[in-house]
Protein backbone atom coordinates (compact mmCIF):
# COMPACT_ATOMS: atom_id res chain seq x y z
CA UNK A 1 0.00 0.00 0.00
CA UNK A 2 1.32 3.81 -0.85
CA UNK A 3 1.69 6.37 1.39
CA UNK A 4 -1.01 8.35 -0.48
CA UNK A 5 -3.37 4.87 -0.02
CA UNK A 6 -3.06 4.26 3.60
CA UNK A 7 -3.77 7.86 4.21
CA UNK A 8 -7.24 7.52 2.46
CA UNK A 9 -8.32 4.20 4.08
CA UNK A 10 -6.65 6.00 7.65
CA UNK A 11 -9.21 8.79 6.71
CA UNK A 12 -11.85 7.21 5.96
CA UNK A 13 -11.78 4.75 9.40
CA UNK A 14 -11.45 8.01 11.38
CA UNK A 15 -14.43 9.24 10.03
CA UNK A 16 -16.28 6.25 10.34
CA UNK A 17 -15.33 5.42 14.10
CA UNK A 18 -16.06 8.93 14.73
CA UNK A 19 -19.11 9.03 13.52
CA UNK A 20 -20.16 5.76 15.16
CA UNK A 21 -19.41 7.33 18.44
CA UNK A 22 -21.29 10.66 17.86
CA UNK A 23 -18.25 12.60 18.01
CA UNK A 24 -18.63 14.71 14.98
CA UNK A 25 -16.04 15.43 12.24
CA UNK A 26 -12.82 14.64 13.05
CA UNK A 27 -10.80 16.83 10.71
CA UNK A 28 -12.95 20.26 11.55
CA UNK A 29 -10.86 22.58 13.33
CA UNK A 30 -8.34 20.88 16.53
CA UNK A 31 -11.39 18.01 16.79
CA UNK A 32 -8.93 15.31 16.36
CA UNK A 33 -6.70 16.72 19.25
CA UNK A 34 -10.08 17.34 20.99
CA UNK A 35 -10.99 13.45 21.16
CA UNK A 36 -7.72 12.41 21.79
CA UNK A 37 -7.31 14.56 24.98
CA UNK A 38 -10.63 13.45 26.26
CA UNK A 39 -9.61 9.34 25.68
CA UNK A 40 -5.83 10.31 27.54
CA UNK A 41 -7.71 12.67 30.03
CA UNK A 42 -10.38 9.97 30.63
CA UNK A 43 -13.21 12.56 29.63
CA UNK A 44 -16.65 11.84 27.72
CA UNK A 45 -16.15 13.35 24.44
CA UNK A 46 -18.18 16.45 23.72
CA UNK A 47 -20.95 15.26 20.79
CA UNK A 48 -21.18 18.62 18.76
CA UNK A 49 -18.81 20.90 17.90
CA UNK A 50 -19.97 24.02 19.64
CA UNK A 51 -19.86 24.20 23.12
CA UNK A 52 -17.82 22.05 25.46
CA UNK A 53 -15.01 20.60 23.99
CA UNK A 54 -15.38 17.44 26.41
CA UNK A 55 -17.01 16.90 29.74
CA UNK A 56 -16.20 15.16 33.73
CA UNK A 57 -17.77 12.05 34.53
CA UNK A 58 -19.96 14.29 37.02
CA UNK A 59 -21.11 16.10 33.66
CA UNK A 60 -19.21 19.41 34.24
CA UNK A 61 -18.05 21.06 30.82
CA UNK A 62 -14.59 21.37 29.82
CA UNK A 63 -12.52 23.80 27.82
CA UNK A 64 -9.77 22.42 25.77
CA UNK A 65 -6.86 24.58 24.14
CA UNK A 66 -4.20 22.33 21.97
CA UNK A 67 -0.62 23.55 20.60
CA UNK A 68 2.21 22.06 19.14
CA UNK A 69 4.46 24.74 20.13
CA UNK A 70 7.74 24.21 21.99
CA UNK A 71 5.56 25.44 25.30
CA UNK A 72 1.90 24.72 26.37
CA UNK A 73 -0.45 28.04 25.97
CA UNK A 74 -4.32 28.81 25.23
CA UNK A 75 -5.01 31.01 22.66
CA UNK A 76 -8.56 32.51 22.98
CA UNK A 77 -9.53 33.22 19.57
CA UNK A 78 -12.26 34.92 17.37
CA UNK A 79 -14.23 36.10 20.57
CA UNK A 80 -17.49 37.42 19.34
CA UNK A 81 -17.85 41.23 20.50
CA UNK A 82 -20.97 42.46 22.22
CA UNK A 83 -22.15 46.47 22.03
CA UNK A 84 -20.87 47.35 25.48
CA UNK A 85 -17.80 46.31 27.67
CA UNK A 86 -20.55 45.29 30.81
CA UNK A 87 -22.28 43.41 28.25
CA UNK A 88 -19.05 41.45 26.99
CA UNK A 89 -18.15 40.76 30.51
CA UNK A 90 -21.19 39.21 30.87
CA UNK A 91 -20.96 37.03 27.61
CA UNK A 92 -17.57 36.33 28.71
CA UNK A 93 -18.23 34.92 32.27
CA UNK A 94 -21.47 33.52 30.98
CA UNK A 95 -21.37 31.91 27.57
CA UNK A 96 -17.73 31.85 26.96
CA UNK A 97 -15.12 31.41 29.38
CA UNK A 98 -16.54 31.20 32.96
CA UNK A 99 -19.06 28.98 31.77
CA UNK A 100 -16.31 26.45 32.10
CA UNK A 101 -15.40 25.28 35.89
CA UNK A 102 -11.87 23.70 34.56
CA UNK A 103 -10.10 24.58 31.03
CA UNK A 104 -7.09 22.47 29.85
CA UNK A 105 -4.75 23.12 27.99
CA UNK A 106 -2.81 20.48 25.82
CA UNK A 107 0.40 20.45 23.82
CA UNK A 108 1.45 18.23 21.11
CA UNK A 109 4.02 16.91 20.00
CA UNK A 110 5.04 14.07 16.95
CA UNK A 111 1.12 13.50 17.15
CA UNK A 112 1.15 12.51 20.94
CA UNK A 113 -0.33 14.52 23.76
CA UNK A 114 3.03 14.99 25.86
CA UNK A 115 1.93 17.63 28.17
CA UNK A 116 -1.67 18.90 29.62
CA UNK A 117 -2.43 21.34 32.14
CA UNK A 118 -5.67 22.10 33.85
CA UNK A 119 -6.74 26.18 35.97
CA UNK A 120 -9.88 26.56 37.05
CA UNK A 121 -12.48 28.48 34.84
CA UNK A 122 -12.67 31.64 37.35
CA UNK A 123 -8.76 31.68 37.15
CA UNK A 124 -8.77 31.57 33.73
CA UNK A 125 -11.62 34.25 33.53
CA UNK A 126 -9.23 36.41 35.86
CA UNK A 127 -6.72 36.69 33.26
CA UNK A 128 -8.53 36.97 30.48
CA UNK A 129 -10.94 39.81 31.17
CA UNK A 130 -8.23 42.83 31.98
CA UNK A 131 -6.51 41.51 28.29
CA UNK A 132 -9.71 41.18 26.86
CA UNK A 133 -10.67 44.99 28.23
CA UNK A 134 -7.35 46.59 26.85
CA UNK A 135 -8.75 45.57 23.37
CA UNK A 136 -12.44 45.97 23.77
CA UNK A 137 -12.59 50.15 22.63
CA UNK A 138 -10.14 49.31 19.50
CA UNK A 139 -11.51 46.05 18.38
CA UNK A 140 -14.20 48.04 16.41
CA UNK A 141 -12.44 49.95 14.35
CA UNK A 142 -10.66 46.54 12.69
CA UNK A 143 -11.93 44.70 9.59
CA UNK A 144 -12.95 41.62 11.13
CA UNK A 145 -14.16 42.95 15.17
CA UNK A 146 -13.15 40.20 17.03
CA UNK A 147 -11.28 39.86 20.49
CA UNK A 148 -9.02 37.59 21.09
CA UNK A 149 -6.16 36.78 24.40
CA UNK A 150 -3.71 34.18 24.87
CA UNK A 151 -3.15 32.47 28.63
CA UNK A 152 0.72 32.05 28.64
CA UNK A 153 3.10 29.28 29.56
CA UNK A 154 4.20 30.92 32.67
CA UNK A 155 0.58 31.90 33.56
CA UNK A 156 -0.56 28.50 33.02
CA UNK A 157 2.48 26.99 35.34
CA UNK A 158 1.67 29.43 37.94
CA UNK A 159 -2.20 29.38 38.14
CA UNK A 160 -2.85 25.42 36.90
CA UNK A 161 -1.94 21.96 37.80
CA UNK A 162 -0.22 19.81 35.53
CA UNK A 163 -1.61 16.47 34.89
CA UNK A 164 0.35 15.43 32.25
């Protein structure tokens, strides 16, 4: 079998065991990294691809942020922007960020999870909102109004817990 040939068959049983399990497409987004944190992390895979990216046994949400950088981070990306900063907050804590009570975040590396770190949501939120707030009054004027923070490598070792 070619290299080319064993891809598509690899592909193809992806998909299909993926969509046996009701864990949506595999290859939208970092979904692949997604379910393979939540089988290491011993996590129920999230079924859709909105939302919680996996959840506790207890049903609790989870956040997951993957890298394959040299050092772990979360980048929080393409954060929808609401008319007022007291309404973002609230969006933020809400339907974004607080929303989750533990957010991991994952690095990569030669297509095995080699590192993962867990902070609690509220920690998370903590850090985010005063970056978040710097950008809020300039994020309007750009082309594409989004908001968007990263949680950094020395943040996440001296905030979270690592459990990988």
């Amino acid at each position: 079998m070619t290299p080319e040939q064993e891809y598509l068959k690899l592909y193809h049983r992806m998909w299909k065991i993926c969509s046996e399990q009701g864990w949506g497409d595999p290859f939208s987004y970092a979904r692949s990294k997604e379910i393979y944190a939540a089988i290491v992390l011993k996590h129920k895979v999230a079924e859709t691809l909105s939302g919680a990216d996996a959840y506790r046994e207890d049903g609790e949400p989870l956040e997951y942020k993957s890298t394959i950088g040299k050092k772990c981070q979360g980048s929080y990306t393409g954060v929808s922007v609401q008319p007022t900063w007291q309404q973002q907050e609230e969006y933020l804590t809400d339907e974004k960020i607080g929303k989750y009570p533990e957010h991991f975040y994952n690095r990569f590396e030669a297509g095995r999870l080699v590192e993962s770190w867990k902070m609690a949501g509220d920690k998370v939120l903590g850090i985010l909102l005063p970056k978040l707030k710097k950008k809020f009054s300039t994020v309007l004027q750009k082309k594409d109004p989004r908001l968007s923070a990263t949680i950094t490598n020395s943040e996440i070792q001296e905030y979270g817990e690592r459990v990988i």
